[in-house]
N, C-alpha and C. Protein backbone atom coordinates (compact mmCIF):
# COMPACT_ATOMS: atom_id res chain seq x y z
N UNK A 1 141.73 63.23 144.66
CA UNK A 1 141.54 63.45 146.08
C UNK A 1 141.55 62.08 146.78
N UNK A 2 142.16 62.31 148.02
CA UNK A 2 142.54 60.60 148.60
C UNK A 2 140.90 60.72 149.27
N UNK A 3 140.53 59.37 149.95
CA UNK A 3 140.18 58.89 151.10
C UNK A 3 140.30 59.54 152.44
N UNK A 4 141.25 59.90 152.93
CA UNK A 4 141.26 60.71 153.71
C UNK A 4 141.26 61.77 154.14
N UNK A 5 141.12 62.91 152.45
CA UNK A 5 140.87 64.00 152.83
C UNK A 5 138.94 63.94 152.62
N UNK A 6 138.70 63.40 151.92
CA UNK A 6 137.08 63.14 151.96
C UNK A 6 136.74 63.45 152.95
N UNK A 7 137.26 62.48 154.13
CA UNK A 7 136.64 62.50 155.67
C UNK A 7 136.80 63.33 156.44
N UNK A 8 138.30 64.33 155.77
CA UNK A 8 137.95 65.24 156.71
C UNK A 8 137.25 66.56 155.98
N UNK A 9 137.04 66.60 154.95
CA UNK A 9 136.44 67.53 154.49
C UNK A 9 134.70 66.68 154.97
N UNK A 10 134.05 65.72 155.20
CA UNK A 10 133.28 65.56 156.06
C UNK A 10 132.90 65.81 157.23
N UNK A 11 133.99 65.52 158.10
CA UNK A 11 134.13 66.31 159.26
C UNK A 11 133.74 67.75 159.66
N UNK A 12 134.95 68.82 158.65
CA UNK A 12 134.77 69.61 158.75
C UNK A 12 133.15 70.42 158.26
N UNK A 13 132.15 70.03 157.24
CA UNK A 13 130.60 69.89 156.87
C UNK A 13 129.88 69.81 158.10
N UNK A 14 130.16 68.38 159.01
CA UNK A 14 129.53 68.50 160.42
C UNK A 14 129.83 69.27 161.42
N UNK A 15 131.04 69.69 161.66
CA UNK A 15 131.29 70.48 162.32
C UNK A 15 130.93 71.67 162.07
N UNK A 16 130.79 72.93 161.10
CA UNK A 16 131.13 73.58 161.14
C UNK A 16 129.30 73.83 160.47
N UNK A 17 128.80 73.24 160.03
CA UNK A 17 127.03 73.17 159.58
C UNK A 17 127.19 74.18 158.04
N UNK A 18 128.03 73.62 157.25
CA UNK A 18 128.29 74.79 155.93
C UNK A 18 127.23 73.91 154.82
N UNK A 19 127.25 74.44 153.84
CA UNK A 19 126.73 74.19 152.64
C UNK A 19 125.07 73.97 152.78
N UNK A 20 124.64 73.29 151.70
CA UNK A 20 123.04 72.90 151.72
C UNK A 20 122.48 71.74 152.79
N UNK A 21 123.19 71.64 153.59
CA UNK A 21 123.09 70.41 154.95
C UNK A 21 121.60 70.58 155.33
N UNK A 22 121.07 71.80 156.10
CA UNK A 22 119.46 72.09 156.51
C UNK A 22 118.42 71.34 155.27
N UNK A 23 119.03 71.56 153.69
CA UNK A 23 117.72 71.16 152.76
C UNK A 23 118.24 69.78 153.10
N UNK A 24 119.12 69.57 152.98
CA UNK A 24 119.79 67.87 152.95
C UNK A 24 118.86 67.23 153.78
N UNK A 25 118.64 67.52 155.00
CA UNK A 25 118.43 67.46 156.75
C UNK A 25 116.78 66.92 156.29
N UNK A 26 116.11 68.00 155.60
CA UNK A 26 114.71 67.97 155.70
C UNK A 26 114.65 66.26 154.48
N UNK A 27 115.14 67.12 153.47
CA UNK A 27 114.80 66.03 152.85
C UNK A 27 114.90 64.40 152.99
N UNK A 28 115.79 63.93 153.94
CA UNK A 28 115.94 62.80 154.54
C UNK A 28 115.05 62.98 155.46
N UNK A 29 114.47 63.74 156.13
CA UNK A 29 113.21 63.26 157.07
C UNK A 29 111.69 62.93 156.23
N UNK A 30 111.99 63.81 155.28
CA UNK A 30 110.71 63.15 154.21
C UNK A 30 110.96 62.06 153.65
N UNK A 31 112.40 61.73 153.37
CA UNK A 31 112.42 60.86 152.71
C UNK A 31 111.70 59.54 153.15
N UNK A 32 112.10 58.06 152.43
CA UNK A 32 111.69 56.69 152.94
C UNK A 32 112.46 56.50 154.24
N UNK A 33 112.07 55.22 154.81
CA UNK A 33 112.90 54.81 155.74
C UNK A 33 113.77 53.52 155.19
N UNK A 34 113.51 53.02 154.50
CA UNK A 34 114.90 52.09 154.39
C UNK A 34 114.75 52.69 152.59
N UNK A 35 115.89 53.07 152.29
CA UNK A 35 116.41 53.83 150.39
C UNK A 35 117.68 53.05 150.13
N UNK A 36 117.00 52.29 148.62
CA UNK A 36 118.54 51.85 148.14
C UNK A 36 118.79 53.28 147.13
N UNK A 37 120.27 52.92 147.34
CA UNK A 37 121.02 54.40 146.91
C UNK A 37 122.06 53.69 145.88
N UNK A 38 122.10 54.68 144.84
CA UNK A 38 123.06 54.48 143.72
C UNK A 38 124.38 54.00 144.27
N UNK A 39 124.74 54.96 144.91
CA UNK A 39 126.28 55.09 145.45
C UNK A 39 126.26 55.78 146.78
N UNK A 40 127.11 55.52 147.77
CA UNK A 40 127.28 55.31 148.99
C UNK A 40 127.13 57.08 149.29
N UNK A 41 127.03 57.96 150.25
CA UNK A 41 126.98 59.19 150.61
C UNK A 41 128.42 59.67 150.99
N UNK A 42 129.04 58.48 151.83
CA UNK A 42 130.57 58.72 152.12
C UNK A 42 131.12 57.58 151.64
N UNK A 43 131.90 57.66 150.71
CA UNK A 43 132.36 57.02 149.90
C UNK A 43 133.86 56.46 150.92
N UNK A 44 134.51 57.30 151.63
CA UNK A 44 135.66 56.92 152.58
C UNK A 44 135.01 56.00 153.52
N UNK A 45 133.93 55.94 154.09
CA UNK A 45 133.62 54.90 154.67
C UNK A 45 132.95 53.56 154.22
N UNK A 46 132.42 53.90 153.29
CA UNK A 46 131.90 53.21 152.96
C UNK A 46 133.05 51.88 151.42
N UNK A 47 134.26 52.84 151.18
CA UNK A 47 135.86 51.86 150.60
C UNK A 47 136.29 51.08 152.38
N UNK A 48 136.19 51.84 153.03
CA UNK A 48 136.55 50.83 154.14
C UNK A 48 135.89 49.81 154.44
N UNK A 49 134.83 49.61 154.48
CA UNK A 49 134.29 48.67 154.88
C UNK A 49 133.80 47.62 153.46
N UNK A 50 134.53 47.58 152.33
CA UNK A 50 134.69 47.12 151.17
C UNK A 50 133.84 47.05 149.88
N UNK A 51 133.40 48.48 150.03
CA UNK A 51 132.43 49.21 148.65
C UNK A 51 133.10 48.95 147.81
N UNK A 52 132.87 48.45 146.88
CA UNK A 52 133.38 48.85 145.37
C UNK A 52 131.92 49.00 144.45
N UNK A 53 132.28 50.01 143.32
CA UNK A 53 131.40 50.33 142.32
C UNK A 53 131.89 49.51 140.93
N UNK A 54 131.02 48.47 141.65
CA UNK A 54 130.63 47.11 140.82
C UNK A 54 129.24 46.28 140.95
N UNK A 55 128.92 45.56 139.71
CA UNK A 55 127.66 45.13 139.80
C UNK A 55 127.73 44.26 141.46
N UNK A 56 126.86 44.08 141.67
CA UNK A 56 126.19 42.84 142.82
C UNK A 56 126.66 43.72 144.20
N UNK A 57 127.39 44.92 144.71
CA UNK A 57 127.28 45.72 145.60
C UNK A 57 125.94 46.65 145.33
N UNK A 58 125.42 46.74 146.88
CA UNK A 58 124.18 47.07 147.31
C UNK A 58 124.53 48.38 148.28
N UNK A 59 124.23 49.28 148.44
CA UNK A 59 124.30 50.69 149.38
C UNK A 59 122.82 51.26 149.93
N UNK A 60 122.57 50.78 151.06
CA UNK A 60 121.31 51.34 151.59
C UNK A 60 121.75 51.72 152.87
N UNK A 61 120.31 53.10 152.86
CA UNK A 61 119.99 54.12 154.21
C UNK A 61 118.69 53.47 154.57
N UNK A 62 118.65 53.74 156.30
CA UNK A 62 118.02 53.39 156.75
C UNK A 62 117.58 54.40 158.14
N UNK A 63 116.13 55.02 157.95
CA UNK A 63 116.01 55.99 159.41
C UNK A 63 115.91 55.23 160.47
N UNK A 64 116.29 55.54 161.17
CA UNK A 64 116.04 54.93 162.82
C UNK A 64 115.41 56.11 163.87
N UNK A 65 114.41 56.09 164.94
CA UNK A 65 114.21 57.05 165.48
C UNK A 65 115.09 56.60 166.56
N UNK A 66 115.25 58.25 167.13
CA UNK A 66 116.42 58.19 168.42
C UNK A 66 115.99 58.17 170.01
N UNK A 67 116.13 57.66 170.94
CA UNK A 67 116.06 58.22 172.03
C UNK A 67 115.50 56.52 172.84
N UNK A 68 114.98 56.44 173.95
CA UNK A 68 114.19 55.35 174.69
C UNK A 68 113.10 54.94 174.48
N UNK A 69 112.68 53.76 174.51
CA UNK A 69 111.78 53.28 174.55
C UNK A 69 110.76 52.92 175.46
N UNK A 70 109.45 53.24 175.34
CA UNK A 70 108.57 52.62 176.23
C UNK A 70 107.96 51.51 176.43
N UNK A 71 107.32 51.38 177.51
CA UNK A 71 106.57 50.31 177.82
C UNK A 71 105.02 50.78 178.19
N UNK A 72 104.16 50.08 177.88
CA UNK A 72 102.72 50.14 177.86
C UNK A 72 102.61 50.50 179.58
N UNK A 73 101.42 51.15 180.05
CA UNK A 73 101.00 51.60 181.48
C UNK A 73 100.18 50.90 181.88
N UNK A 74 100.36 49.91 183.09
CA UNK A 74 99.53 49.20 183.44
C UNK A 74 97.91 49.99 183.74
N UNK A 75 96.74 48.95 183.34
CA UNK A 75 95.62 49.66 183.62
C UNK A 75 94.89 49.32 184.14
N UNK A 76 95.35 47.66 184.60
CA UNK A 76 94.11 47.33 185.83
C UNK A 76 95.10 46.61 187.38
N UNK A 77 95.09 46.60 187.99
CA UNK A 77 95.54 45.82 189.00
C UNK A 77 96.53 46.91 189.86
N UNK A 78 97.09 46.23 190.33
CA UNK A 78 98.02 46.74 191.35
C UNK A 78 99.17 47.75 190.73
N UNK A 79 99.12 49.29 190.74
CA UNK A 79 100.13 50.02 190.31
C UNK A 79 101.60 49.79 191.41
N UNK A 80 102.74 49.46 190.63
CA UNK A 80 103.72 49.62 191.38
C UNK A 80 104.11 51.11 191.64
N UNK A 81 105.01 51.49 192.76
CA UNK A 81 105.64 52.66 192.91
C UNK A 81 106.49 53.51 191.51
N UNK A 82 107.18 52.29 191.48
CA UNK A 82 108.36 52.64 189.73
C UNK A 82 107.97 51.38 188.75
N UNK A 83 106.95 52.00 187.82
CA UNK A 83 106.11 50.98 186.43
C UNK A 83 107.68 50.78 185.99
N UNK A 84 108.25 51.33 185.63
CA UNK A 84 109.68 51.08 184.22
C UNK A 84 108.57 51.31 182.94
N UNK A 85 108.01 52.33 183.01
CA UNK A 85 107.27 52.34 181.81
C UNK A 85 108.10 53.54 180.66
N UNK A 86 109.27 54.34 181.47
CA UNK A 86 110.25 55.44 181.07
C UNK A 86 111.30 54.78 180.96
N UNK A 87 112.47 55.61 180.33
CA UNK A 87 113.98 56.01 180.60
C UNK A 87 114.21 53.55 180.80
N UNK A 88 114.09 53.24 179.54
CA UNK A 88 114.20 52.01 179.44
C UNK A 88 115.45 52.03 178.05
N UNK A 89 115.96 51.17 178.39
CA UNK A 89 117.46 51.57 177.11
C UNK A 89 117.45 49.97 176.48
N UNK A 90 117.85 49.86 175.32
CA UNK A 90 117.57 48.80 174.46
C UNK A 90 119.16 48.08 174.78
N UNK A 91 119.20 46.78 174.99
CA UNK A 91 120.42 46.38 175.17
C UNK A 91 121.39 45.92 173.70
N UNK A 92 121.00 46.74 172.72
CA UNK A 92 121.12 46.53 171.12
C UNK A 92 121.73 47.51 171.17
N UNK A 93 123.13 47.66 170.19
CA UNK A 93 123.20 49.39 169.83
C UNK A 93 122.28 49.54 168.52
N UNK A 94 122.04 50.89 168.67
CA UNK A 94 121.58 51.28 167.45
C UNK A 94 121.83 51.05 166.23
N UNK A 95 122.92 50.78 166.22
CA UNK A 95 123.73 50.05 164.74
C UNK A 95 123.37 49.04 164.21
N UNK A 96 122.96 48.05 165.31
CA UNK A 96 123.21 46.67 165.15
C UNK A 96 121.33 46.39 164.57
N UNK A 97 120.52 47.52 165.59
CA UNK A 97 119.31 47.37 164.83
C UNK A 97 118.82 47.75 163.31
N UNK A 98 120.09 48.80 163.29
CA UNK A 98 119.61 49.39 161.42
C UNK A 98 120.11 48.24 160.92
N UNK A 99 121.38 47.56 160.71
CA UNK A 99 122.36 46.65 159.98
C UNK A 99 120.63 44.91 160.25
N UNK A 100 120.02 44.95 161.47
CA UNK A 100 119.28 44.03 161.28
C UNK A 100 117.83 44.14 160.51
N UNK A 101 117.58 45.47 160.73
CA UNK A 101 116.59 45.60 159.95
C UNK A 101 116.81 45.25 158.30
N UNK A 102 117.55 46.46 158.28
CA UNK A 102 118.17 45.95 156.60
C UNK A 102 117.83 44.76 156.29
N UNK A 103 119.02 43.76 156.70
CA UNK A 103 119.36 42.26 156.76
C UNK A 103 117.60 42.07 156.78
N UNK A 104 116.67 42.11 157.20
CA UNK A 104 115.03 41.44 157.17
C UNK A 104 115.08 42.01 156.17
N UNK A 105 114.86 43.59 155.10
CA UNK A 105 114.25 43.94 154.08
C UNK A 105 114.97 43.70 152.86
N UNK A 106 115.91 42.68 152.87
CA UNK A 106 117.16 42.21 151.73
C UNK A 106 117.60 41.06 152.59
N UNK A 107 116.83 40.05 152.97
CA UNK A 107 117.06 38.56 153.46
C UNK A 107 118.07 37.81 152.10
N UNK A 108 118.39 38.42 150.81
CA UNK A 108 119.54 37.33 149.73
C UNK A 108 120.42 38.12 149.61
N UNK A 109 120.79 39.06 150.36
CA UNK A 109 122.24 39.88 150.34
C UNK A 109 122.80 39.58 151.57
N UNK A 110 124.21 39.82 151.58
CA UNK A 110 125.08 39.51 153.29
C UNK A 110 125.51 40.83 153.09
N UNK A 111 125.70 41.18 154.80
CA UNK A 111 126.17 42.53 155.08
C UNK A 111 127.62 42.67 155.12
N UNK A 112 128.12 43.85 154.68
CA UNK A 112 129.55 43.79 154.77
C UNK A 112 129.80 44.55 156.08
N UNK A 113 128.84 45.78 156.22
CA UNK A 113 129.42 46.96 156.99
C UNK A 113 128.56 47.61 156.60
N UNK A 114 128.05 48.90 158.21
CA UNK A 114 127.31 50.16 158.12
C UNK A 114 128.36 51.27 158.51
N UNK A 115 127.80 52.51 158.52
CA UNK A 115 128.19 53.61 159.56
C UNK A 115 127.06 54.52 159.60
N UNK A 116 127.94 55.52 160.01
CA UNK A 116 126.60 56.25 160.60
C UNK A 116 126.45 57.30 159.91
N UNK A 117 125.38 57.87 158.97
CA UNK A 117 125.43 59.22 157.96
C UNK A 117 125.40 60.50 158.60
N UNK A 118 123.96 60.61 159.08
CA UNK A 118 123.66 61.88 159.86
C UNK A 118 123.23 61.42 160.79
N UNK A 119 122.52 62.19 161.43
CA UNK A 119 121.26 61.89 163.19
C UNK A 119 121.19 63.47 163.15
N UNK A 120 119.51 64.17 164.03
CA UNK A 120 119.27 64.86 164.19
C UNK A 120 118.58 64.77 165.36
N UNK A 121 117.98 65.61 166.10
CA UNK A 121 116.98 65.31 167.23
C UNK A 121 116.27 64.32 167.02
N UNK A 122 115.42 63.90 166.30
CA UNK A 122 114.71 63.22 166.24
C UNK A 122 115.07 61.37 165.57
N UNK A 123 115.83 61.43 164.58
CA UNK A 123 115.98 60.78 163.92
C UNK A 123 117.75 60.10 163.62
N UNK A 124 118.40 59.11 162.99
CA UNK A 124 119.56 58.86 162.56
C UNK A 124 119.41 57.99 161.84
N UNK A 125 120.37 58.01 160.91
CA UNK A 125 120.64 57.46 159.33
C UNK A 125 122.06 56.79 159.45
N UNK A 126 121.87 55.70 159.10
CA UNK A 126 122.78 54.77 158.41
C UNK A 126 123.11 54.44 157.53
N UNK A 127 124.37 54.23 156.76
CA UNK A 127 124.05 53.39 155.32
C UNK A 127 125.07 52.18 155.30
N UNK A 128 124.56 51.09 154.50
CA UNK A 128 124.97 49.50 154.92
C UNK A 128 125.04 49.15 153.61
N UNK A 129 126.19 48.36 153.72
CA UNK A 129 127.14 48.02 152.35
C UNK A 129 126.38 46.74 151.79
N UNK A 130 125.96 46.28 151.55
CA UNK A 130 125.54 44.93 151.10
C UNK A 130 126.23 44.27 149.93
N UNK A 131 125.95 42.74 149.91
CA UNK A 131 126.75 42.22 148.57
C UNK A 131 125.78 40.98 148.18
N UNK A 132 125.33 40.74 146.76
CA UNK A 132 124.61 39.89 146.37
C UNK A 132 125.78 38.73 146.57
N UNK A 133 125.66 37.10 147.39
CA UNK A 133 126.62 36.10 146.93
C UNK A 133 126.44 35.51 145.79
N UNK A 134 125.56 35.63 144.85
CA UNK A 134 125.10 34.50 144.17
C UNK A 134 125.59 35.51 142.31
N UNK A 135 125.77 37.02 143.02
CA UNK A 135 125.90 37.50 141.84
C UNK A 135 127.57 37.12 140.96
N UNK A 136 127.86 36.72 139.74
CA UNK A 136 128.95 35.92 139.23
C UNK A 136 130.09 37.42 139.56
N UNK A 137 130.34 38.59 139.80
CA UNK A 137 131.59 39.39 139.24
C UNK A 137 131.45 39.29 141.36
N UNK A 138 130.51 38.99 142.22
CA UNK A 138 131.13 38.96 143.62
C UNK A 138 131.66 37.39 143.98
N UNK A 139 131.44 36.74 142.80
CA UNK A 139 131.65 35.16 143.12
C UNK A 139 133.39 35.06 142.48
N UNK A 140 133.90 36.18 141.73
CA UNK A 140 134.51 36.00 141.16
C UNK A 140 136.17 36.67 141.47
N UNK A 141 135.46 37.52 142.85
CA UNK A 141 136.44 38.44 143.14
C UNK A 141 137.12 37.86 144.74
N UNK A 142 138.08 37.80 144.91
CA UNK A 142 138.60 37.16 145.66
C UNK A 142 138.79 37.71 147.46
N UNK A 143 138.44 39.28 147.40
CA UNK A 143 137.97 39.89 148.63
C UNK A 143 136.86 39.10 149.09
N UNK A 144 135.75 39.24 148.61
CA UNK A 144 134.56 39.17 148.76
C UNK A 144 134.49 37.77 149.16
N UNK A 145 134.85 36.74 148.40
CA UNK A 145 135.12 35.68 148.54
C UNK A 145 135.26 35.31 150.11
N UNK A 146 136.29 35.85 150.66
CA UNK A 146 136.91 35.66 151.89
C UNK A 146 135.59 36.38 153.03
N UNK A 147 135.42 37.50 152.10
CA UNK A 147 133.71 38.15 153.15
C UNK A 147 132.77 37.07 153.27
N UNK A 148 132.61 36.27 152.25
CA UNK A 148 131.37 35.57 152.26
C UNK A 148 131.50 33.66 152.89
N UNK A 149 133.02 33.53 152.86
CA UNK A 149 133.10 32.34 153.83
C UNK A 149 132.94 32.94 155.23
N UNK A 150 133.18 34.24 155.69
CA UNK A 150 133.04 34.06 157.38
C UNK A 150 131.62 34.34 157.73
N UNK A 151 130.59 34.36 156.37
CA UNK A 151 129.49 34.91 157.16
C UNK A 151 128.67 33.40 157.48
């Protein structure tokens, strides 16, 4: 099976809400918030952005909660008309905060690439490619190589 029918037989899973997706669903909300994972969940995205199943590649999920953020309510002094204590939007995408979090909880790996797994009301999942530099079979391979001079 290629790569590209993967994705769309992915596609068609989200779209269409078939198989064990609901237990899937729960169990990633119980789950941890940042999980290293054997092997990638979407494997088509995760060859694009330069997975290989080889030592010193790293594959982690990471929950993120969804929606705006607040700000604390002032409690002594002068209330303004409009606090901005609502409807405040992060000038980060969401991506860029899972891919940084990661990057803090694995500070000796470089990132190759995330995407995006699931999201539900409440919550969204990422998973982020990582690569040990120091490990000898990523020191040795000549992709990677070229990944790890631009970082």
């Amino acid at each position: 099976m290629s790569y590209s029918e993967i994705g769309k037989t992915w596609q068609r899973v989200f779209h269409e809400k078939e198989g064990d997706l609901a237990k899937r669903a729960v169990q990633l909300r119980r789950g941890p918030t940042v999980e290293r994972l054997e092997r990638p969940s979407r494997l088509d995205k995760a060859r694009m952005l330069g997975y290989k199943a080889k030592d010193g590649v790293v594959v982690v999920r990471i929950k993120l909660s969804r929606g705006g953020m607040r700000r604390k309510r002032p409690t002594s002094g002068r209330r303004s008309k409009h606090m901005g204590v609502v409807r405040m939007k992060s000038d980060e995408p969401v991506q860029h905060t899972a891919e940084r979090r990661v990057l803090e909880k694995y500070p000796n790996l470089r990132l190759l690439g995330s995407y995006m797994f699931w999201q539900d009301g409440k919550n969204s999942w990422y998973e982020c490619v990582l690569i040990d530099p120091l490990n000898p079979s990523i020191r040795k391979d000549f992709n990677y190589r070229r990944a790890l001079a631009l970082n």
